[in-house]
Each structure stands twice: as structure tokens, then as C-alpha cells.
PDB file of N, CA and C in Angstrom:
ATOM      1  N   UNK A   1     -36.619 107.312 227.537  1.00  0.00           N
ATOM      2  CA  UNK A   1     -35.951 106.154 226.988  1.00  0.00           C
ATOM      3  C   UNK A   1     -36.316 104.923 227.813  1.00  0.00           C
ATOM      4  N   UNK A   2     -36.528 103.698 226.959  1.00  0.00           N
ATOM      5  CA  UNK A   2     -36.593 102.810 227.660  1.00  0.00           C
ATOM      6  C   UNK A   2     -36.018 101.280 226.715  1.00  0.00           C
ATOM      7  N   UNK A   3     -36.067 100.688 228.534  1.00  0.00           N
ATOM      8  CA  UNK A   3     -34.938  99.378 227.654  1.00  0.00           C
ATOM      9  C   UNK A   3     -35.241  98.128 228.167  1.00  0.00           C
ATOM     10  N   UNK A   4     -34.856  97.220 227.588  1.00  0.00           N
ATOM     11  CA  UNK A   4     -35.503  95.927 227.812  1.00  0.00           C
ATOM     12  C   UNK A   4     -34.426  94.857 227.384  1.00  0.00           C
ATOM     13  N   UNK A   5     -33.376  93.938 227.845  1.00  0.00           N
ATOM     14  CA  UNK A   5     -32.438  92.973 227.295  1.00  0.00           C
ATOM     15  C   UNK A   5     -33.374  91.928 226.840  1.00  0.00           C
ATOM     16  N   UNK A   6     -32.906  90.926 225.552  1.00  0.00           N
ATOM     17  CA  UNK A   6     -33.981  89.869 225.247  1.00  0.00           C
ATOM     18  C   UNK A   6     -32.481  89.274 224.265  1.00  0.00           C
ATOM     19  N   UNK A   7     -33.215  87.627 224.733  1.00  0.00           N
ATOM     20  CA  UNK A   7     -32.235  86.795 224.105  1.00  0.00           C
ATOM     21  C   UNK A   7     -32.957  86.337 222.960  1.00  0.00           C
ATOM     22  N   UNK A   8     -31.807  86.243 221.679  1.00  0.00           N
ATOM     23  CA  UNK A   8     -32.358  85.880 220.623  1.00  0.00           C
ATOM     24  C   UNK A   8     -32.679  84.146 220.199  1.00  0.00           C
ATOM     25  N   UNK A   9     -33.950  83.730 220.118  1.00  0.00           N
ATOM     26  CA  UNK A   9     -33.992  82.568 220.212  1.00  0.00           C
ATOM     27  C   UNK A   9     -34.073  81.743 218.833  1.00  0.00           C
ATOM     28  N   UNK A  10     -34.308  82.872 217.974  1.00  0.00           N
ATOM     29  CA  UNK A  10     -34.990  82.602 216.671  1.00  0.00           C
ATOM     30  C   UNK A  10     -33.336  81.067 216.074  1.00  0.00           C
ATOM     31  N   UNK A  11     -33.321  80.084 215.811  1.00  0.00           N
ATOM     32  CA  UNK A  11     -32.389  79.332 215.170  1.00  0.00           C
ATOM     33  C   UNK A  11     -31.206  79.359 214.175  1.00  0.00           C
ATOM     34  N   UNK A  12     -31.731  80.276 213.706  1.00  0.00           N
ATOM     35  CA  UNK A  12     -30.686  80.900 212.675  1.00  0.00           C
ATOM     36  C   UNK A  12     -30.305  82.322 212.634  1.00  0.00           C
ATOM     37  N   UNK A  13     -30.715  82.713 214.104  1.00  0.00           N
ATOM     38  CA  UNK A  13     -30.347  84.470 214.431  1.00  0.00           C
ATOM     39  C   UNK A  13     -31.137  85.320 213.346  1.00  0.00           C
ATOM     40  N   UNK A  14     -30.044  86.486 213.627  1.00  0.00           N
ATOM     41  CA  UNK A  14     -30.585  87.526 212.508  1.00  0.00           C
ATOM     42  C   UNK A  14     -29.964  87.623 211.574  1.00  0.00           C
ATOM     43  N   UNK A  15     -30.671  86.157 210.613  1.00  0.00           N
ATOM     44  CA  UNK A  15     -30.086  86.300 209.287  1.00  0.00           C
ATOM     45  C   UNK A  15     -30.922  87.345 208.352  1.00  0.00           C
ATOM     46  N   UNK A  16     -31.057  87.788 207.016  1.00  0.00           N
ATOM     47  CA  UNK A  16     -31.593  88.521 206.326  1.00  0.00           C
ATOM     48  C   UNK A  16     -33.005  87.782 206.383  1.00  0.00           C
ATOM     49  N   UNK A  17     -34.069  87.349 206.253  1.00  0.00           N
ATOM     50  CA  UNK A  17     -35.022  87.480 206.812  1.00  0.00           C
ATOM     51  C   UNK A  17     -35.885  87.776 208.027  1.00  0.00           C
ATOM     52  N   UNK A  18     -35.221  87.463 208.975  1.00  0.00           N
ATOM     53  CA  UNK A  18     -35.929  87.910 210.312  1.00  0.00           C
ATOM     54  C   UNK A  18     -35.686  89.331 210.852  1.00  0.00           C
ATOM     55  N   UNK A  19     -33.957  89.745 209.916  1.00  0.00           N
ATOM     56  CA  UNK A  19     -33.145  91.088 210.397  1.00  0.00           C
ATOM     57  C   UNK A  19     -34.436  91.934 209.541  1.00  0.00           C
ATOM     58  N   UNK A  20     -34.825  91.814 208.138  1.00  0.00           N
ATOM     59  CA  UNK A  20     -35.470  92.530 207.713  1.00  0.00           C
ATOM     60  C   UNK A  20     -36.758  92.623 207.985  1.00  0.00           C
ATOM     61  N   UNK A  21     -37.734  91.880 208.860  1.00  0.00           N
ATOM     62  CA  UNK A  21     -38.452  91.104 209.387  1.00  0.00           C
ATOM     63  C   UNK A  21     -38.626  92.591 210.742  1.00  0.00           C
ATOM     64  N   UNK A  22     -37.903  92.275 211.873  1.00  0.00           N
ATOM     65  CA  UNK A  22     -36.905  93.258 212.759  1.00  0.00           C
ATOM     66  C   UNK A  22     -37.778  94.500 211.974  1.00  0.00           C
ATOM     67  N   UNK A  23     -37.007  95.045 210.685  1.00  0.00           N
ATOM     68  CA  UNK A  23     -36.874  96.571 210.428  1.00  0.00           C
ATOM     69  C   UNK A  23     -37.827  96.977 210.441  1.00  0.00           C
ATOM     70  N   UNK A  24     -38.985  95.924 209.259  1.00  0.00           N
ATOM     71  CA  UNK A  24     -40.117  96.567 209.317  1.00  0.00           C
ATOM     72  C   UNK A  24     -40.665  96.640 210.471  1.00  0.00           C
ATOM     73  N   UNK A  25     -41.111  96.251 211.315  1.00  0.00           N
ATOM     74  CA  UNK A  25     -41.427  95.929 212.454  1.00  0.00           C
ATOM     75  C   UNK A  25     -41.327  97.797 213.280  1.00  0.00           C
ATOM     76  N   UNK A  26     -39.848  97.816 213.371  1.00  0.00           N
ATOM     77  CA  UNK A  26     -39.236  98.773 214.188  1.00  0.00           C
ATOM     78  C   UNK A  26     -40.181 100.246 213.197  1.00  0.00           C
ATOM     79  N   UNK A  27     -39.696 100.237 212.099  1.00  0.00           N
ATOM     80  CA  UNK A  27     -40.351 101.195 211.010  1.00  0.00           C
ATOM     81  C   UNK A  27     -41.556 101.585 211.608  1.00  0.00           C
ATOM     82  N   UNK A  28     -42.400 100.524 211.872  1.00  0.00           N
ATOM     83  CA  UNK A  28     -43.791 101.134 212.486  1.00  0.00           C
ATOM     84  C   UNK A  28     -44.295 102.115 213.658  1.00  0.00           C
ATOM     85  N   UNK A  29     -43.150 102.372 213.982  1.00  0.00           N
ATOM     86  CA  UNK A  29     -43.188 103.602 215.297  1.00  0.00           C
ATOM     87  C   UNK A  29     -41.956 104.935 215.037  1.00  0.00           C
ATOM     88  N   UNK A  30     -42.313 105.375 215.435  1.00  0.00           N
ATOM     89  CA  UNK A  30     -41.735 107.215 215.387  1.00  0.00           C
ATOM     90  C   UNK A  30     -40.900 106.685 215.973  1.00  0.00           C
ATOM     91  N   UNK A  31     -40.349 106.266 216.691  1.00  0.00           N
ATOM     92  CA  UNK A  31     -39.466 106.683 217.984  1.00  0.00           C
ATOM     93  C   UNK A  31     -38.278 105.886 217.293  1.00  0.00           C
ATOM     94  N   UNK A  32     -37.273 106.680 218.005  1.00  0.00           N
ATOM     95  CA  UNK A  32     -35.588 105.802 217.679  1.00  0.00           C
ATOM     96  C   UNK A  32     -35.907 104.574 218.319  1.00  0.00           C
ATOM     97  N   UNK A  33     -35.280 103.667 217.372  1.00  0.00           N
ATOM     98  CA  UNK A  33     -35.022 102.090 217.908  1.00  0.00           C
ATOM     99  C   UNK A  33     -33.913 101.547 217.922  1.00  0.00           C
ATOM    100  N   UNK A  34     -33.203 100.976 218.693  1.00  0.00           N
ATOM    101  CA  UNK A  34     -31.752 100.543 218.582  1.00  0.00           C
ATOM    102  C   UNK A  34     -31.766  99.468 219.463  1.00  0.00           C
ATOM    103  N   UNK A  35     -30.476  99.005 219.089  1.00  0.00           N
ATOM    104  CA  UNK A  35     -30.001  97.641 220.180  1.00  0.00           C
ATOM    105  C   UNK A  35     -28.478  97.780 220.656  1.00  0.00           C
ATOM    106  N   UNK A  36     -27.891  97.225 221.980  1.00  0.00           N
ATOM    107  CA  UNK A  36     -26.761  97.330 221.634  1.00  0.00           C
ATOM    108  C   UNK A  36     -26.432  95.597 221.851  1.00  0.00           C
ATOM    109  N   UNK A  37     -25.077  95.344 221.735  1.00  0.00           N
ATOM    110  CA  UNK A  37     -24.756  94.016 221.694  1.00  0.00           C
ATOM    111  C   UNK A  37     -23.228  93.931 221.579  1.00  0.00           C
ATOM    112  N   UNK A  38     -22.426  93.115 222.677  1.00  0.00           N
ATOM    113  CA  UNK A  38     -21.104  93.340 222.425  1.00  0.00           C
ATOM    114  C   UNK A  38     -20.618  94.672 222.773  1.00  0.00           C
ATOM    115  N   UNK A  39     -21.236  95.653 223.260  1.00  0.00           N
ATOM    116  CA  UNK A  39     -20.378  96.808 223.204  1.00  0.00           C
ATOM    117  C   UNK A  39     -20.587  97.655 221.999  1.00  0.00           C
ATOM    118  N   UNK A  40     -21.279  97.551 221.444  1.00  0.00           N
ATOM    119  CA  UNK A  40     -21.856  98.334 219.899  1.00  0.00           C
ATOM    120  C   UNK A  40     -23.546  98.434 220.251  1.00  0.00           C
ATOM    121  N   UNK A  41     -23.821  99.621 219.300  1.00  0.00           N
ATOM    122  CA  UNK A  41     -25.276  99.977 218.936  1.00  0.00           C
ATOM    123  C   UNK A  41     -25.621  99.796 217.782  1.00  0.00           C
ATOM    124  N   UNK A  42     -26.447  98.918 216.877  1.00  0.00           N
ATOM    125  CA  UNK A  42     -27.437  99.122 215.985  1.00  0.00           C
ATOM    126  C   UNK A  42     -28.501  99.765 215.429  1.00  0.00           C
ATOM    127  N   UNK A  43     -28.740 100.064 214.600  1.00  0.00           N
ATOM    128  CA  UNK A  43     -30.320 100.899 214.362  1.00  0.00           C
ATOM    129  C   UNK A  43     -31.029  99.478 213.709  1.00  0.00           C
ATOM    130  N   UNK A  44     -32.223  99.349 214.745  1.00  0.00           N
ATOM    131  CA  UNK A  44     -33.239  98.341 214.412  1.00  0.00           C
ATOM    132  C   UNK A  44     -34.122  98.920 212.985  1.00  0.00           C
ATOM    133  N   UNK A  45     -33.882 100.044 212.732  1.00  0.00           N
ATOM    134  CA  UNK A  45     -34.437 100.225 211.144  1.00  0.00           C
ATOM    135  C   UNK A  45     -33.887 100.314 210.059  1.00  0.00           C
ATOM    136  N   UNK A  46     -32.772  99.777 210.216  1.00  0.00           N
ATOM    137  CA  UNK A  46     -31.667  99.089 209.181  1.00  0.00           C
ATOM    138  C   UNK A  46     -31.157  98.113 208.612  1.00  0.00           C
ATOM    139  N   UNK A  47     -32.081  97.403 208.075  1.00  0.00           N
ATOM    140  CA  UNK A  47     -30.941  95.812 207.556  1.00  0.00           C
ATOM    141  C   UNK A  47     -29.479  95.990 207.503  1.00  0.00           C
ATOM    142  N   UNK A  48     -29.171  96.592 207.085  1.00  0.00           N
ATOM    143  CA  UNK A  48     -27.650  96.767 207.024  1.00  0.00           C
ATOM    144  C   UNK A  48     -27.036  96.954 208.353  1.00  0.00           C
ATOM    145  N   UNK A  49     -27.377  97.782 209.219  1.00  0.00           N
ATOM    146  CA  UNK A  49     -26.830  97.871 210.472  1.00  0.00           C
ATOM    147  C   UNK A  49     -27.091  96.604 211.355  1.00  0.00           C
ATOM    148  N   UNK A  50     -28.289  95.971 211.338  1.00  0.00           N
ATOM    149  CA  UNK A  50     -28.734  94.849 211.856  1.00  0.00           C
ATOM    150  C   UNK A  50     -28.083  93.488 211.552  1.00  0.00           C
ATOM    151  N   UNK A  51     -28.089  93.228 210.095  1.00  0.00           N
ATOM    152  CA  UNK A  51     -26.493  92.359 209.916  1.00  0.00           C
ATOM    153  C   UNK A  51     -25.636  92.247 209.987  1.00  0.00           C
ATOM    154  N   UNK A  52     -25.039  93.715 209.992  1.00  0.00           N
ATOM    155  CA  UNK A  52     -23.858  93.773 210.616  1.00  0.00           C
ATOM    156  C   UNK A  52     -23.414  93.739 212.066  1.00  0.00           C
ATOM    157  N   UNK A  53     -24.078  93.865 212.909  1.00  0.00           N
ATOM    158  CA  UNK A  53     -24.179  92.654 214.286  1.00  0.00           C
ATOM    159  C   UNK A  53     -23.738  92.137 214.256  1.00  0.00           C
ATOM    160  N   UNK A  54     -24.274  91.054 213.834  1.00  0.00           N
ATOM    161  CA  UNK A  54     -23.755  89.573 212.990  1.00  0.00           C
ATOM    162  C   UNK A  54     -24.233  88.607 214.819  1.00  0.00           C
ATOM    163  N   UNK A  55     -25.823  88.790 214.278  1.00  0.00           N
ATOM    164  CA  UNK A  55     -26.780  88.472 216.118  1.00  0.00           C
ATOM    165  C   UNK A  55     -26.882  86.568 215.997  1.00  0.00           C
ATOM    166  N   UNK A  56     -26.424  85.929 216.631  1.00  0.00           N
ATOM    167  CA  UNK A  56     -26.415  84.578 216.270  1.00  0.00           C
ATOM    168  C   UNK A  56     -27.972  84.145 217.454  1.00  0.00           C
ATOM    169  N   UNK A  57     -28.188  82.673 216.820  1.00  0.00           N
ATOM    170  CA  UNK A  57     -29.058  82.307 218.109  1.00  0.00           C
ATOM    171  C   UNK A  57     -28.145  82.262 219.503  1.00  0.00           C
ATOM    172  N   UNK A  58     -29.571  82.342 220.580  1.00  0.00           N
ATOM    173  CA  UNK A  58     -28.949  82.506 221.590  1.00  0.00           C
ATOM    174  C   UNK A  58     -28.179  83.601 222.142  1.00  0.00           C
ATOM    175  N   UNK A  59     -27.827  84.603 221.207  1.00  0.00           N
ATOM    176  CA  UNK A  59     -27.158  86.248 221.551  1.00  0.00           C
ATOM    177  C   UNK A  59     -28.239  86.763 222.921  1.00  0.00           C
ATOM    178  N   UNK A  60     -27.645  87.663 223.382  1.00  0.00           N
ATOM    179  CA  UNK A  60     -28.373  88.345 224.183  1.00  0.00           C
ATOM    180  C   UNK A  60     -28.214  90.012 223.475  1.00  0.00           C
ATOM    181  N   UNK A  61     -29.561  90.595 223.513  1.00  0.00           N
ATOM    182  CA  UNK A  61     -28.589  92.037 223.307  1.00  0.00           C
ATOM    183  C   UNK A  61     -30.131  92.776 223.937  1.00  0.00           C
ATOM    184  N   UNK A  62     -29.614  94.115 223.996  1.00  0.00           N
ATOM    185  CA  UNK A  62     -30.396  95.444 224.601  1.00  0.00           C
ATOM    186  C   UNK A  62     -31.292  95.901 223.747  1.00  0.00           C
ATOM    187  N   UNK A  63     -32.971  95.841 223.678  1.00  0.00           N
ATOM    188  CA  UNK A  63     -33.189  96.858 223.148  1.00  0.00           C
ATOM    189  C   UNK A  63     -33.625  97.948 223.328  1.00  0.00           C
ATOM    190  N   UNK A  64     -33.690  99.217 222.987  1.00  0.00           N
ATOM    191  CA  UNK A  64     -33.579 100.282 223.394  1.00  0.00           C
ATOM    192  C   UNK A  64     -34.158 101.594 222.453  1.00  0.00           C
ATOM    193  N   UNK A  65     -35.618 102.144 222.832  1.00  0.00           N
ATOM    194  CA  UNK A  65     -36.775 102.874 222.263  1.00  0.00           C
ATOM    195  C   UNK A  65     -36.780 104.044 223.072  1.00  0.00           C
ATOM    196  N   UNK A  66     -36.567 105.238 222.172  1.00  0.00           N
ATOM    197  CA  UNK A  66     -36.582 106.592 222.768  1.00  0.00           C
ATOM    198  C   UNK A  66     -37.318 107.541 221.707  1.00  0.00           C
ATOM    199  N   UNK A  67     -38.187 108.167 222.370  1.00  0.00           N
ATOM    200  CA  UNK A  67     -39.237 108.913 221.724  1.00  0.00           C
ATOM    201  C   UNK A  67     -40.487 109.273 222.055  1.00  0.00           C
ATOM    202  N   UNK A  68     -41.322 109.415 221.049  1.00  0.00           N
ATOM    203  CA  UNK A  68     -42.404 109.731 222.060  1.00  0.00           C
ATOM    204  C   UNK A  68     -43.883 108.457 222.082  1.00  0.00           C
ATOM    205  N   UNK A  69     -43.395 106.931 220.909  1.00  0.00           N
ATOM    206  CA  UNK A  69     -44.441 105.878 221.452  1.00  0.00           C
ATOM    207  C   UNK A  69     -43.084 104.813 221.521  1.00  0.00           C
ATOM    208  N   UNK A  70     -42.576 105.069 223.087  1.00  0.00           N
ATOM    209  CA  UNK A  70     -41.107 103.903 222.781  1.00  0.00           C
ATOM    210  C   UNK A  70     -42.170 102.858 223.843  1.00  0.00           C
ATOM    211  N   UNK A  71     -42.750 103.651 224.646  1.00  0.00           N
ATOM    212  CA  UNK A  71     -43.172 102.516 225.775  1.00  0.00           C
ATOM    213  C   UNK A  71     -44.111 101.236 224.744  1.00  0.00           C
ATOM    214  N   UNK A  72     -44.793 101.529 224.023  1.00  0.00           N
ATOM    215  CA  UNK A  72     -45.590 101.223 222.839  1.00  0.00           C
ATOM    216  C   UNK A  72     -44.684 100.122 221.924  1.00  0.00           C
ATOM    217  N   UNK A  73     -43.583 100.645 221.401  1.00  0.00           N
ATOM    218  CA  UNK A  73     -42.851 100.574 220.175  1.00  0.00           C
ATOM    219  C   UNK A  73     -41.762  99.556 221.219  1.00  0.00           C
ATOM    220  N   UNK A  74     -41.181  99.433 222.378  1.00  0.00           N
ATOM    221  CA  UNK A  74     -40.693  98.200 223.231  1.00  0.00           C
ATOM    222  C   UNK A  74     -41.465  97.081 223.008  1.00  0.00           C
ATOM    223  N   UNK A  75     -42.555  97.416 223.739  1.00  0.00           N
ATOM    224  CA  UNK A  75     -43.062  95.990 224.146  1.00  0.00           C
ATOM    225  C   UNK A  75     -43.913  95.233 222.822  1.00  0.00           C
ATOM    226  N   UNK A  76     -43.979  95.911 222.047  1.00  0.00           N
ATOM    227  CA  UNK A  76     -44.199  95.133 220.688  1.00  0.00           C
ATOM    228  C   UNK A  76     -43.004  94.725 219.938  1.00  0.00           C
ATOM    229  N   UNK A  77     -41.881  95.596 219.985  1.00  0.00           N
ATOM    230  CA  UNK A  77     -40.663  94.754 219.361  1.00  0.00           C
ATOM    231  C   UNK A  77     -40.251  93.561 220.295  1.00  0.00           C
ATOM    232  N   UNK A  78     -40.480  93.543 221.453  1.00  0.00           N
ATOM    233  CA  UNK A  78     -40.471  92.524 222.482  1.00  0.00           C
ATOM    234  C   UNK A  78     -41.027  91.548 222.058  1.00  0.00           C
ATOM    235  N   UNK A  79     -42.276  91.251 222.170  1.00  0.00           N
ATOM    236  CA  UNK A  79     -43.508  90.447 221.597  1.00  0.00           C
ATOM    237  C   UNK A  79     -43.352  89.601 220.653  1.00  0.00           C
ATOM    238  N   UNK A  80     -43.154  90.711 219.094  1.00  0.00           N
ATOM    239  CA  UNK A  80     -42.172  90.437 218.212  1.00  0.00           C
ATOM    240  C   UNK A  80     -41.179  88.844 218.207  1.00  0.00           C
ATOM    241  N   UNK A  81     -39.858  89.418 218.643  1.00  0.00           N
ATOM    242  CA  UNK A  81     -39.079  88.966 219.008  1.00  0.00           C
ATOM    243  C   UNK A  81     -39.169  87.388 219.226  1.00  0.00           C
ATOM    244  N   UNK A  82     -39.896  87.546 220.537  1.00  0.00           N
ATOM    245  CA  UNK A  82     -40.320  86.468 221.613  1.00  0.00           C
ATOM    246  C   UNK A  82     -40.977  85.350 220.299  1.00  0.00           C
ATOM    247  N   UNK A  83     -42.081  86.055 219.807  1.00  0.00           N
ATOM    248  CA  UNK A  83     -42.920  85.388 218.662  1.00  0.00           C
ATOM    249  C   UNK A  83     -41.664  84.625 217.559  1.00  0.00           C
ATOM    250  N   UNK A  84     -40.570  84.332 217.618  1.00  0.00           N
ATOM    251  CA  UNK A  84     -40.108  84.370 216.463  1.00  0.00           C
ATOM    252  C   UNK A  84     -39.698  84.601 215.185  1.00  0.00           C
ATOM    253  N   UNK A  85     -39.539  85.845 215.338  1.00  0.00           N
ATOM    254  CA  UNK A  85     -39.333  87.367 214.371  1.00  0.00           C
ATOM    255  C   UNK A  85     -40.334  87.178 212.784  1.00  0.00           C
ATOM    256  N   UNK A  86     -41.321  86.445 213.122  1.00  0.00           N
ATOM    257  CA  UNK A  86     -41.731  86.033 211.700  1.00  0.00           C
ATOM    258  C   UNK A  86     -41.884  85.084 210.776  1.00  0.00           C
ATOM    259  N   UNK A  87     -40.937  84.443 211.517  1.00  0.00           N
ATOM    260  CA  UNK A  87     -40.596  83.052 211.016  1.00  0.00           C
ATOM    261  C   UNK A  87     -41.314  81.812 211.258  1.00  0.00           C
TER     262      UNK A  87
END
């Protein structure tokens, strides 16, 4: 398992484009993907779980890749992220 905290910078958080944006993203690797935030866990291959967050700009949250390409499947959802989820 591995983990990495990252603040969300994107302007309008994780509204339904960037959250779904996020999924596919996460989709592209085997390995479990999750976040936590607040004291809760998400599945990053879920729009639904991912909105329901409810991740504003500026949030901070955990993410967190366990499997067997997480080291892989981190630092590209990292990257990701950083890049502006797409947007």
C-alpha cells in the first residue's frame, strides 16, 4: 500500500466533471484506489462515491493505491491531479 496527501487545487473541486475525469483515470490500473478525507474513505473508481465527498477547492485529502501497479497507479493519479484533473 501506498499513500500520498494532495491538495485539491482544481477551482471548482470535484464537481462531476473532473470527479468523473478522477474515475477514469483511477479505472486504468488494477489496483484498489481510494482517498480518505474528513475521516471517510472514497473509491476513486466511483463517481458516485467521489461526489459524495463533496471535495471543494483547496480540500486536502489522502490518496491511497494498494495492489499490485499502486506504486505506478499513485504517482500518475498524482500527476493527474496536480495537472488539473482535465480541465
Amino acid at each position: 500500500m501506498v499513500s500520498q496527501a494532495i491538495k485539491i487545487m482544481n477551482p471548482t473541486g470535484l464537481h462531476l466533471r473532473p470527479a468523473g475525469n478522477l474515475c477514469k483515470e483511477a479505472m486504468k490500473f488494477r489496483c484498489k484506489v481510494t482517498f480518505e478525507y474528513s475521516g471517510n474513505i472514497a473509491n476513486a473508481k466511483s463517481v458516485l462515491s467521489v461526489l459524495g465527498a463533496c471535495i471543494k477547492s483547496g480540500d486536502e485529502i489522502t490518496l491511497v493505491c494498494e495492489g499490485e501497479d499502486e506504486s505506478e497507479a499513485l504517482a500518475a493519479l498524482i500527476a493527474f491531479i496536480e495537472g488539473g484533473l482535465g480541465e
